[in-house]
C-alpha atoms as a PDB file:
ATOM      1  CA  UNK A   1       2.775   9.156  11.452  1.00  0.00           C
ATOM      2  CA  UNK A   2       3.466  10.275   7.968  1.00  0.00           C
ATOM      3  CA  UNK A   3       0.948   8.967   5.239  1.00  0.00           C
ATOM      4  CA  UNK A   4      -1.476   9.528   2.127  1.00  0.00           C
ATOM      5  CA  UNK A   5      -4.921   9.440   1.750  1.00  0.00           C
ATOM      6  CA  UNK A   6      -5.653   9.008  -2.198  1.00  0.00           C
ATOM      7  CA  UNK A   7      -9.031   9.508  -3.430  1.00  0.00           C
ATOM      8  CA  UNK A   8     -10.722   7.088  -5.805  1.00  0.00           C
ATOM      9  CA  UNK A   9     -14.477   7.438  -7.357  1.00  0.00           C
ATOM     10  CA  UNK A  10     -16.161   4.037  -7.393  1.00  0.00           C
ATOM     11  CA  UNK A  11     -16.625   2.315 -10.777  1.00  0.00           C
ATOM     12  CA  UNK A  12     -19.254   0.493 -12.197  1.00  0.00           C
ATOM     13  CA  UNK A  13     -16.972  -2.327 -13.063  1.00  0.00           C
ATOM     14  CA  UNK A  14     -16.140  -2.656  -9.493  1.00  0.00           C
ATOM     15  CA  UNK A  15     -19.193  -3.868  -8.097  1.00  0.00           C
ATOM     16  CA  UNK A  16     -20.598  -7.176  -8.126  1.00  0.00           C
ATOM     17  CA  UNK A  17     -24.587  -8.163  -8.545  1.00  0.00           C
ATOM     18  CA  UNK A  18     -25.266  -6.795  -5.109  1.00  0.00           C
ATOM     19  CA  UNK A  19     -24.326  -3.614  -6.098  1.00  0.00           C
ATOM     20  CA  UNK A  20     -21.123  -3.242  -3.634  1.00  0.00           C
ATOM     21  CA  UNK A  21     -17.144  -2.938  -4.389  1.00  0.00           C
ATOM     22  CA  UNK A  22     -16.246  -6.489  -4.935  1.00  0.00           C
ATOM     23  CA  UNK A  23     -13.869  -7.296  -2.167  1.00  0.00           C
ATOM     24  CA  UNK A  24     -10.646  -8.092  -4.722  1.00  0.00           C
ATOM     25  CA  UNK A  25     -10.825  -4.519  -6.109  1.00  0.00           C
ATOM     26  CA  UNK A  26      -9.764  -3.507  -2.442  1.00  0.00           C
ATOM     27  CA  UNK A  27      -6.245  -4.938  -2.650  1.00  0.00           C
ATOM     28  CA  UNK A  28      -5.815  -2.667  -6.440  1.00  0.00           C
ATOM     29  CA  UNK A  29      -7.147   0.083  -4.247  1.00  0.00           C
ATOM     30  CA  UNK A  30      -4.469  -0.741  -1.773  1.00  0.00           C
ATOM     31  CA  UNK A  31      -1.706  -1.015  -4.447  1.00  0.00           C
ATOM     32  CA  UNK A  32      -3.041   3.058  -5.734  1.00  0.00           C
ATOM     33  CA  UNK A  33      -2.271   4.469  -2.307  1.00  0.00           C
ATOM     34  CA  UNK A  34       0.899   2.917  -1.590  1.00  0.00           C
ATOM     35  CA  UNK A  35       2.440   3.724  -4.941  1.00  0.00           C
ATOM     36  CA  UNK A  36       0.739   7.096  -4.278  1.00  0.00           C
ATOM     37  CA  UNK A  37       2.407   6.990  -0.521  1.00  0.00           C
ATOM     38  CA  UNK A  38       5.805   6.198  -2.470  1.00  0.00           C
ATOM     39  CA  UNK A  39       5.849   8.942  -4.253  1.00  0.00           C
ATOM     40  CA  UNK A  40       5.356  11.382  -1.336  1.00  0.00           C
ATOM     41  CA  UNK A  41       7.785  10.404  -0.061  1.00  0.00           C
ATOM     42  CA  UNK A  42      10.302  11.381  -3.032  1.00  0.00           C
ATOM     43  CA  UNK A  43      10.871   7.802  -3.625  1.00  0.00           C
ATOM     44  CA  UNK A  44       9.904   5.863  -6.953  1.00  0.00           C
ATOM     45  CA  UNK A  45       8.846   2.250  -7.280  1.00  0.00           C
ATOM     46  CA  UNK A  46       9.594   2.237 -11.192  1.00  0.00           C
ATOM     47  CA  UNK A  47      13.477   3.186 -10.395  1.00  0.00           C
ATOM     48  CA  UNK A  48      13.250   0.642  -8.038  1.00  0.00           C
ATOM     49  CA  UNK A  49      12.293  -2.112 -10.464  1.00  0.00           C
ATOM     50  CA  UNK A  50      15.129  -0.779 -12.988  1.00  0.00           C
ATOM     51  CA  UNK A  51      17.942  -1.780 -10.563  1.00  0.00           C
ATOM     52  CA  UNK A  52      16.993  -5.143 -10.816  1.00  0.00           C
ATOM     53  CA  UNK A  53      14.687  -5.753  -7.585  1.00  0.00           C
ATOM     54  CA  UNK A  54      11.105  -6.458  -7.126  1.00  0.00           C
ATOM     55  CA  UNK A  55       9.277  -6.000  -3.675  1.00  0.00           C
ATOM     56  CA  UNK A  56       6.102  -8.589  -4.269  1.00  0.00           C
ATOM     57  CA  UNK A  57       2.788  -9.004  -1.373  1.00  0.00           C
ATOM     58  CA  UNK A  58       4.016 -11.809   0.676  1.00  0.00           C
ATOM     59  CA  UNK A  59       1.394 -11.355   3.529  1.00  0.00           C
ATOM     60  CA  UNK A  60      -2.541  -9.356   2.653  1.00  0.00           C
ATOM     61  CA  UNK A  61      -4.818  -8.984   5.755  1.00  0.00           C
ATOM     62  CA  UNK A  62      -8.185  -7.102   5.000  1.00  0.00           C
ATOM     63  CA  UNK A  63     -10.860  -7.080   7.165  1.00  0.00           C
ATOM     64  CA  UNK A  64     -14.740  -5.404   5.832  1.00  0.00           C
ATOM     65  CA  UNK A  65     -16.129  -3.135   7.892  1.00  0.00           C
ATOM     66  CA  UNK A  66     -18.981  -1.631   5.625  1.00  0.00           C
ATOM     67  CA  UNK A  67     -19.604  -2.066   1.764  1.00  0.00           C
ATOM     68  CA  UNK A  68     -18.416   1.068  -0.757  1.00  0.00           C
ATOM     69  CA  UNK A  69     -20.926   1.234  -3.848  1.00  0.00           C
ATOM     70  CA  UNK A  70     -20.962   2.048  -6.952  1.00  0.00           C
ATOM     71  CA  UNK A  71     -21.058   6.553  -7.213  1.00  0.00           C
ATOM     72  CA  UNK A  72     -19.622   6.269  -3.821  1.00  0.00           C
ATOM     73  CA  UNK A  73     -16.214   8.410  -3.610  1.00  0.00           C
ATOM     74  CA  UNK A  74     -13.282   6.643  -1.157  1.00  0.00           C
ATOM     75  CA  UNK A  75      -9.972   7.489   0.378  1.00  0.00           C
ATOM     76  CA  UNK A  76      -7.628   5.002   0.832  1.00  0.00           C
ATOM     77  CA  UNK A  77      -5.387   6.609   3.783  1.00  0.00           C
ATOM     78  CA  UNK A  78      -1.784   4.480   3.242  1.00  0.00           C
ATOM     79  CA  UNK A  79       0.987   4.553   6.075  1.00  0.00           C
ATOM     80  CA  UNK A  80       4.536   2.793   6.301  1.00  0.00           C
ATOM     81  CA  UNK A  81       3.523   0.551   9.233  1.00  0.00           C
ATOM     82  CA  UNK A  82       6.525  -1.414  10.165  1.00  0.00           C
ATOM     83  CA  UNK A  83       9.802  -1.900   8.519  1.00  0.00           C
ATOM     84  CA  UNK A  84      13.213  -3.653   9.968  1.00  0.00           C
ATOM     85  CA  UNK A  85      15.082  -3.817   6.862  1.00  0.00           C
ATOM     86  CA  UNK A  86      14.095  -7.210   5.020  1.00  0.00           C
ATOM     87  CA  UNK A  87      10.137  -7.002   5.562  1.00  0.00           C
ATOM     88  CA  UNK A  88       7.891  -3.542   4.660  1.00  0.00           C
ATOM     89  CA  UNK A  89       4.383  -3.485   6.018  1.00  0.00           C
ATOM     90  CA  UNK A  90       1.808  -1.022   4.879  1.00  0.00           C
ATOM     91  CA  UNK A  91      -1.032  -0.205   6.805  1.00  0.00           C
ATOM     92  CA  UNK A  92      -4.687   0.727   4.912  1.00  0.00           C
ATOM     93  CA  UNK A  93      -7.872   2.639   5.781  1.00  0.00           C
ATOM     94  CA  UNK A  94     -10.298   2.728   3.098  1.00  0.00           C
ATOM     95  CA  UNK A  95     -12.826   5.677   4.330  1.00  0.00           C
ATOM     96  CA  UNK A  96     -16.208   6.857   3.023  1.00  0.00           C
ATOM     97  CA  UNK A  97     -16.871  10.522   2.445  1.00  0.00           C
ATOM     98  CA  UNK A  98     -17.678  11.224   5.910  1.00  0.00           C
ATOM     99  CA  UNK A  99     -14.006   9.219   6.918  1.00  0.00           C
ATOM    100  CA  UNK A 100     -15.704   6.308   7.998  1.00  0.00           C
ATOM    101  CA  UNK A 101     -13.455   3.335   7.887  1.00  0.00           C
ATOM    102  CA  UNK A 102     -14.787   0.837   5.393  1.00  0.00           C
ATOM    103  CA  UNK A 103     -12.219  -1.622   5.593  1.00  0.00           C
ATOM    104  CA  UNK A 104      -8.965  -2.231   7.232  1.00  0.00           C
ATOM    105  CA  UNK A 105      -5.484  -4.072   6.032  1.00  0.00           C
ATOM    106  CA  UNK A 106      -2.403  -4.655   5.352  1.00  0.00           C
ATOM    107  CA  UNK A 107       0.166  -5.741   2.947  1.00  0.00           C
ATOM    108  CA  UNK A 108       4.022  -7.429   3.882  1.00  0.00           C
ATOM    109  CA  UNK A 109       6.660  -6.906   0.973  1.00  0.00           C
ATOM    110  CA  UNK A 110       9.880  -8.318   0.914  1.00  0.00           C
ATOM    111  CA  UNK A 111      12.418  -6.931  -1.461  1.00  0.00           C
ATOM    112  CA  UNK A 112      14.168  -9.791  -3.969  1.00  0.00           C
ATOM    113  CA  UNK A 113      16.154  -9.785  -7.195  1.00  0.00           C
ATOM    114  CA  UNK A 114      14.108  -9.278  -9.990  1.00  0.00           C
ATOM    115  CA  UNK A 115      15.812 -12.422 -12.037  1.00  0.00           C
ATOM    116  CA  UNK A 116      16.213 -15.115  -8.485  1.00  0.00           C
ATOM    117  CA  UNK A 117      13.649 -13.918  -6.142  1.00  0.00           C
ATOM    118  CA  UNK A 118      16.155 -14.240  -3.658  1.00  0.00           C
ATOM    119  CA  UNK A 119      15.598 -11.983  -0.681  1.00  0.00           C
ATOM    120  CA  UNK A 120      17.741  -8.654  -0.541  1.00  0.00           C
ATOM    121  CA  UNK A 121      18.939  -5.685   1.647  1.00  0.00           C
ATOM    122  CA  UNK A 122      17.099  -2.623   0.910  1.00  0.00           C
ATOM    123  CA  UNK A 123      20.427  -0.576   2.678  1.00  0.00           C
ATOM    124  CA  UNK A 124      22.225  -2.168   0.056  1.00  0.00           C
ATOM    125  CA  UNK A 125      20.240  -2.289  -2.992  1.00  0.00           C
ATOM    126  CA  UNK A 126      18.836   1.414  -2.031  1.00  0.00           C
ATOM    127  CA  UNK A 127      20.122   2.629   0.720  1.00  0.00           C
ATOM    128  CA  UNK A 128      17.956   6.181   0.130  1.00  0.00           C
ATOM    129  CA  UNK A 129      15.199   4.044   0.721  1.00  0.00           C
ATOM    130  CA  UNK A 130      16.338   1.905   3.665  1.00  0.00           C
ATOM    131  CA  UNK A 131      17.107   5.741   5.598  1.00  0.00           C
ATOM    132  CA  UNK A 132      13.493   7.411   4.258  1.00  0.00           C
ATOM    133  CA  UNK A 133      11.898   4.053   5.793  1.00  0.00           C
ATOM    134  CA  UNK A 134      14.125   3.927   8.751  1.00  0.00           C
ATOM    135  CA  UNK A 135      13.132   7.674   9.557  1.00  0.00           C
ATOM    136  CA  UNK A 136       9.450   7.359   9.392  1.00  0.00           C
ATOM    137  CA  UNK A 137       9.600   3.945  11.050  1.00  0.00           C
ATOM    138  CA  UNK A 138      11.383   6.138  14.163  1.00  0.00           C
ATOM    139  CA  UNK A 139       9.074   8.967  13.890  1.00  0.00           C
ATOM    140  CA  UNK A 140       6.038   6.607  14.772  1.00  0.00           C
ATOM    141  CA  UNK A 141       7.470   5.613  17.944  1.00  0.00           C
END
């Protein structure tokens, strides 16, 4: 299973008054390692958005293991978890130093036109992408 593992340093700003990552920072944290995943493999969400389509969350699981803190460095480890053409799921580890897993999740994407949100095929709007997803979908197996 191909996937990324982006490092992040824990900010200040990201904690709360009990000194831990405040649990909506996790879901930016999952947005830097799939973008981060995207562009590994060659693809590029920005082109993406200029050909008119969007792919918003439609679906976040997270589940806390252990709190990160502020000084702490992370790695969010970001893997293409399913994907049959219409719905993209994206599978999250967010580790400690010592690769601990600190939390767990996912995110479900759909792809729509930018202007209708009306659902669309990604082997039609980008069919580069449908065969790069397709791939590494059939390598996991």
């Amino acid at each position: 299973m191909k996937s990324n593992v982006t490092e992040i340093d824990v900010r200040y700003a990201e904690t709360d008054q009990m000194g831990v990552v405040h649990h909506a920072n996790y879901l930016v944290w999952f947005e830097v390692g799939r973008t981060n995943f995207i562009k590994q493999i060659g693809l590029n969400y920005a082109e993406m958005e200029a050909g008119e389509v969007v792919s918003p969350v439609v679906d976040v699981e997270l589940s806390y293991k252990k709190p990160a803190k502020y000084g702490d460095t992370v790695l969010i480890k970001t893997w293409l978890e399913k994907y049959d053409g219409v719905r993209t799921t994206y599978g999250y580890h967010v580790l400690d130093a010592n690769e601990n897993i600190l939390v767990t999740g996912s995110t479900v994407h759909v792809v729509v036109n930018k202007h209708t949100f009306r659902p669309v095929l990604l082997r039609k709007t980008h069919p580069e992408w449908h065969a790069i997803y397709m791939s590494l979908v059939n390598e996991g197996k």
